[in-house]
Protein backbone atom coordinates (compact mmCIF):
# COMPACT_ATOMS: atom_id res chain seq x y z
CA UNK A 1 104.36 107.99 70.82
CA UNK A 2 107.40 108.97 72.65
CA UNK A 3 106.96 112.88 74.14
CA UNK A 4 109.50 115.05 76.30
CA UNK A 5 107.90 116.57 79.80
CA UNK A 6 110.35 118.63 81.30
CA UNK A 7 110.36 117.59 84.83
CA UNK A 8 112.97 117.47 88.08
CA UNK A 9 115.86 116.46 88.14
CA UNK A 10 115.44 116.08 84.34
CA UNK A 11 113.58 116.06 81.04
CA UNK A 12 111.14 112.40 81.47
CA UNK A 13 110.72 110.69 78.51
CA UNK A 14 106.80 109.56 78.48
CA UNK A 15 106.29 106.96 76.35
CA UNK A 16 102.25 106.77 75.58
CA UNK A 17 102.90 102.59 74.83
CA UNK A 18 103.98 101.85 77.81
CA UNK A 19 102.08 104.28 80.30
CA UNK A 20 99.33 104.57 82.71
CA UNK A 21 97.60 106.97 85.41
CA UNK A 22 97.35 106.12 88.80
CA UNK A 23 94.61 108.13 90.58
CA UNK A 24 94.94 107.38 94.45
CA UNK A 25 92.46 107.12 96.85
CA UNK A 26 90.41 110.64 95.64
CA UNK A 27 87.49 109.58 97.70
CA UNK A 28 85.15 110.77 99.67
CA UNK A 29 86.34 109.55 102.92
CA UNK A 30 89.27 111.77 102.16
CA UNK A 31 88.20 114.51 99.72
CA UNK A 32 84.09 115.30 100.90
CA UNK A 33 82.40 116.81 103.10
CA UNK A 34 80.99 113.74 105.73
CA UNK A 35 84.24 111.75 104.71
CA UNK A 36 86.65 110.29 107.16
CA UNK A 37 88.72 113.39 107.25
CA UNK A 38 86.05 116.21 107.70
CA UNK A 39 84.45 113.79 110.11
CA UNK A 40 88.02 113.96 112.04
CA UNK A 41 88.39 117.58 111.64
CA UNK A 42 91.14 117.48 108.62
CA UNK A 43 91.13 120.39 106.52
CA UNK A 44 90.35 118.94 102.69
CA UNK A 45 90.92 122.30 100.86
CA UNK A 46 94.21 121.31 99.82
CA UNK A 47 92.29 117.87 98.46
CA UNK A 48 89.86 119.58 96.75
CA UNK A 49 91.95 121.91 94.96
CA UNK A 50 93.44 119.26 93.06
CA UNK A 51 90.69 117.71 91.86
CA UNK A 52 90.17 119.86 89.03
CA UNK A 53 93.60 119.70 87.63
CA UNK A 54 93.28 115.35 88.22
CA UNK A 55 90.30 115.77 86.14
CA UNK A 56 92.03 117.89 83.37
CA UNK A 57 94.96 114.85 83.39
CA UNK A 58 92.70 111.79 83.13
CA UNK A 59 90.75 113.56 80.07
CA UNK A 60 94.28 113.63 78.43
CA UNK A 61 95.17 110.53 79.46
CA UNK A 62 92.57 108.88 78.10
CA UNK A 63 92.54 110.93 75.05
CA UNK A 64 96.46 109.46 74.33
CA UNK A 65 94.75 106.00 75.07
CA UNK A 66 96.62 105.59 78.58
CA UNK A 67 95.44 102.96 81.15
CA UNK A 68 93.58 104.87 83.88
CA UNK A 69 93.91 102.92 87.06
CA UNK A 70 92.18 103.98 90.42
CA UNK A 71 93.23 102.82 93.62
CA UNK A 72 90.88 102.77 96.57
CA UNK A 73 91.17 102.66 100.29
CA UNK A 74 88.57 100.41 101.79
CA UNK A 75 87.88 97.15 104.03
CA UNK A 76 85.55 94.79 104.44
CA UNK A 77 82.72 95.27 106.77
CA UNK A 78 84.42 92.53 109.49
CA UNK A 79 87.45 94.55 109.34
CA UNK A 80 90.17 91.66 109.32
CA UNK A 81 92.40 93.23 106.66
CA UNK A 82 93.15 96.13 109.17
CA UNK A 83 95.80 93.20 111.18
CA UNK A 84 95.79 92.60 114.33
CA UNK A 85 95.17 94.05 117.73
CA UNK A 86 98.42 96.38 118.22
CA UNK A 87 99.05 96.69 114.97
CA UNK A 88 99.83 99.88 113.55
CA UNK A 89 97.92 100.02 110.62
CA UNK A 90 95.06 98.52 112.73
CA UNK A 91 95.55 101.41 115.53
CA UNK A 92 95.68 104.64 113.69
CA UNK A 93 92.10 103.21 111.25
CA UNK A 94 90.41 102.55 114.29
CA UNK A 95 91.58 106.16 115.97
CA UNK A 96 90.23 107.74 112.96
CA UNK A 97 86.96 105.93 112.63
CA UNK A 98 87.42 103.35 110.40
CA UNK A 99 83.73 101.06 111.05
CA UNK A 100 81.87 103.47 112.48
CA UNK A 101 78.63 103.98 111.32
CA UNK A 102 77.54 106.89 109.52
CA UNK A 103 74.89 108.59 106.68
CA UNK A 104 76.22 109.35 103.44
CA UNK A 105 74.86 113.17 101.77
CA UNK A 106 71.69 111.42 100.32
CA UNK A 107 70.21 109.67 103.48
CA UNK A 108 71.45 105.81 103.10
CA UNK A 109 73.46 104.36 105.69
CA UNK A 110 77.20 104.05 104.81
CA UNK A 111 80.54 103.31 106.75
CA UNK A 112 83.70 104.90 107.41
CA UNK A 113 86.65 103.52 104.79
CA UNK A 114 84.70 100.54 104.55
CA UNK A 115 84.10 98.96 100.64
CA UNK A 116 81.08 99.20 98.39
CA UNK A 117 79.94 102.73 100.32
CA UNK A 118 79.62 106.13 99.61
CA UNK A 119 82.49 106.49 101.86
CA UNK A 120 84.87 104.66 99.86
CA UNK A 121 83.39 105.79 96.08
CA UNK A 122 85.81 108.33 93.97
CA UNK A 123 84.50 111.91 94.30
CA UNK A 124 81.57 112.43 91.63
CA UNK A 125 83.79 115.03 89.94
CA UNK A 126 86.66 112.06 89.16
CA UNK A 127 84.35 109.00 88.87
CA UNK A 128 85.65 105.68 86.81
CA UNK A 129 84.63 105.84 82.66
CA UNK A 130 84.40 103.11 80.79
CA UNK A 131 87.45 101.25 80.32
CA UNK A 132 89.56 102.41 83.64
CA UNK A 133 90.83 100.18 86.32
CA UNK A 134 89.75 100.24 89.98
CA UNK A 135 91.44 98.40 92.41
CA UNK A 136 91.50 98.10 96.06
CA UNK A 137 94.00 98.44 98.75
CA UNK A 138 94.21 98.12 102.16
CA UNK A 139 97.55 99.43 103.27
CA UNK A 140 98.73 103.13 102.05
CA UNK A 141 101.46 101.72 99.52
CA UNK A 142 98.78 100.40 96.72
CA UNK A 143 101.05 97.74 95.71
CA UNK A 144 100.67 95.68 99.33
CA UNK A 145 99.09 92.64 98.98
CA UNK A 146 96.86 93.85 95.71
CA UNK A 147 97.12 92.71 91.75
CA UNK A 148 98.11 96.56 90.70
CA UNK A 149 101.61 95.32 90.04
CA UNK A 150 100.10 92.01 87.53
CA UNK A 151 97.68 93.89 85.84
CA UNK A 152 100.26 97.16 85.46
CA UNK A 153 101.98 94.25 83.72
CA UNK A 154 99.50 92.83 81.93
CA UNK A 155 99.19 95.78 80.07
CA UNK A 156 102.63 96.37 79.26
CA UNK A 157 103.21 99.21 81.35
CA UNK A 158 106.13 100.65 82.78
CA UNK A 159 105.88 103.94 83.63
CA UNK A 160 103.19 105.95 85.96
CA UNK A 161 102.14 109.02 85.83
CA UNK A 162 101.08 109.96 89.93
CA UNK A 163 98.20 111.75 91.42
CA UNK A 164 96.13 111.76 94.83
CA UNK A 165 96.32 112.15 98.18
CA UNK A 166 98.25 112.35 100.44
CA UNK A 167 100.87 113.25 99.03
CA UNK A 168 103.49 111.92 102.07
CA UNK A 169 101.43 108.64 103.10
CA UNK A 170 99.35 106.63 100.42
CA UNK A 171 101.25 108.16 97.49
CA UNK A 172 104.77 108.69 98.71
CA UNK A 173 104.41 104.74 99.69
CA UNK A 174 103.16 103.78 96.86
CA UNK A 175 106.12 106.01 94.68
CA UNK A 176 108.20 103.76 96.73
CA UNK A 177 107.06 100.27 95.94
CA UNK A 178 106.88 101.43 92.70
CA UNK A 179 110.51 102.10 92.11
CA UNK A 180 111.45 98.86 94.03
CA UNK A 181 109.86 97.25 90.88
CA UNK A 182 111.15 99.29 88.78
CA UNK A 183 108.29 101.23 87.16
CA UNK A 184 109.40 104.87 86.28
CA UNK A 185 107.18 107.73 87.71
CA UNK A 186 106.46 110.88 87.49
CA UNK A 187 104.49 112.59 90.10
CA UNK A 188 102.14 115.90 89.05
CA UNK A 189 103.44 118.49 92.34
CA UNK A 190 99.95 120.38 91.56
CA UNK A 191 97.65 117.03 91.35
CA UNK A 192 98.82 115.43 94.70
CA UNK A 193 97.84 116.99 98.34
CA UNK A 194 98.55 116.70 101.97
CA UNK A 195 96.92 118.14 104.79
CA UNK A 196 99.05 116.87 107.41
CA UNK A 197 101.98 119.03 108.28
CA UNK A 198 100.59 122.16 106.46
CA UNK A 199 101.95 124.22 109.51
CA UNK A 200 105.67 123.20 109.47
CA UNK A 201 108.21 125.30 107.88
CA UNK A 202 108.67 122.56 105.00
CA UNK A 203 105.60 120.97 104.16
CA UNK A 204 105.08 117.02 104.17
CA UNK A 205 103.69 117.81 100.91
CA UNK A 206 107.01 119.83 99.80
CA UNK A 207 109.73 117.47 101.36
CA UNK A 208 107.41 114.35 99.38
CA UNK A 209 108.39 116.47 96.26
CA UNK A 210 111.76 116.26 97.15
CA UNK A 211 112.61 112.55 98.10
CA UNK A 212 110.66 111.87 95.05
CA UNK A 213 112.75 114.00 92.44
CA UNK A 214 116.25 113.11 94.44
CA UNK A 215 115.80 109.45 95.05
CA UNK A 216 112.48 107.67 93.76
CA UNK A 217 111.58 109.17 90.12
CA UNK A 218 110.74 112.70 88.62
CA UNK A 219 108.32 115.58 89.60
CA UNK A 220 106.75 117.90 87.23
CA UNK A 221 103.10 119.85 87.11
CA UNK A 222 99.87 119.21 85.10
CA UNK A 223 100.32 121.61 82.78
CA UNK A 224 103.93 120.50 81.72
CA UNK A 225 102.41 117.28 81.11
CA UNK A 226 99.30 118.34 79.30
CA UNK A 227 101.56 120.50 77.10
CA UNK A 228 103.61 117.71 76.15
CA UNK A 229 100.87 115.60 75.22
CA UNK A 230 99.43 118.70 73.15
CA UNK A 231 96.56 119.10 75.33
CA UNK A 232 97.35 122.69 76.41
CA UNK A 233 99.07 124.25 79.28
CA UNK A 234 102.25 126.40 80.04
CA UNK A 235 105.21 126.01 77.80
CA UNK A 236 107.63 123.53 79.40
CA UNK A 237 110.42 125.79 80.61
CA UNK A 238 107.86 127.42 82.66
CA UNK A 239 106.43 124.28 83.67
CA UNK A 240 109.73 123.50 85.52
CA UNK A 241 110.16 126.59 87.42
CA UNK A 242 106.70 125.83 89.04
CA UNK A 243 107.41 122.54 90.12
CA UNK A 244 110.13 124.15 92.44
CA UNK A 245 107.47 126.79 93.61
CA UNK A 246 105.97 123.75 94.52
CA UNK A 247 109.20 122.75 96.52
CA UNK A 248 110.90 120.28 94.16
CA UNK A 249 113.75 121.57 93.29
């Protein structure tokens, strides 16, 4: 089934035969209270509030029979996939925490951003069904060194339809990596957040938006999308004027 979602800089075709979900790195090191981020002090609001509307998408999703693929942030408990000493990627983890022993909400011992934890599990409110993909990454483009691109493949898909966090860092990278291989995407402005920045006149979040509908693919809002797939939501010429509220267009 072929349907129209009007989106910027124009109208993206979404083909259900050929598209999947991504759902990045919504967990709780990022999105809960006693995650990596509260632990450091990050405001999450902006995370949570998008985990409603990510909820509302993968229900739809999986109604039109679209591949539902998680990515997760997370390394092993010896920590050699962070690189090596000096190394960026290695340098910034460690600032934030990444190791460190800690107690997840119900009492057992867990780890910060390391695998197989409560730290590293989707929020409750978005967890895996039956069926969807989970794969794990260990860079912020989820394409680096994992099989998303083979089994995106494997299934015949094409396009991507774009929601997590943060919006300017895990899924503005993996946007990117994306279009070098050529998949189409469409990112949901309203089901995508980013905490860093939130006091500069233009928003990481909002400039994100805007290299993604002027250079790497197409930007619309949940309820565009869920309209077009006749699950509800605004009409689609309204649809478009919010994704420039939200500072695409």
């Amino acid at each position: 089934m072929r349907v129209e979602v009007e989106a910027a800089p124009s109208v993206f075709t979404l083909d259900t035969e050929r598209c999947a979900l991504l759902v990045i790195d919504m967990q709780n090191d990022f999105g809960a209270a006693g995650g990596m981020f509260a632990r450091a002090g990050i405001d999450i609001a902006p995370i949570r509030a998008v985990v409603a509307p990510i909820a509302q998408v993968g229900a739809a999703a999986r109604r039109a029979k679209l591949p539902v693929v998680y990515l997760q942030m997370g390394y092993g408990p010896d920590l050699a996939e962070l690189g090596p000493p000096g190394s960026p990627n290695r340098e910034r983890h460690l600032a934030f925490g990444v190791g460190d022993d800690t107690v997840a909400p119900g009492g057992l011992p867990s780890r910060v951003l390391v695998r197989d934890t409560w730290n590293t599990a989707i929020v409750g409110e978005l967890a895996p069904e039956p069926g969807d993909l989970a794969i794990w990454k260990t860079r912020f483009s989820g394409f680096y060194a994992t099989d998303l691109d083979a089994t995106l493949r494997s299934c015949g898909v094409s396009q991507l339809i774009v929601t997590g966090c943060t919006t300017s860092v895990c899924v503005e990278s993996t946007i990117r990596d994306a279009m070098f291989r050529d998949y189409a995407c469409l990112l949901l402005a309203d089901c995508c957040a980013e905490p860093v920045g939130a006091n500069l006149p233009r928003t990481n979040h909002e400039a994100s938006l805007l290299v993604t509908q002027a250079l790497f693919g197409w930007v619309t809002s949940s309820t565009a999308l869920l309209g077009a797939l006749g699950a509800g939501g605004r009409a689609p010429a309204e649809a478009a004027s919010l994704v420039q509220n939200h500072g695409g267009g």
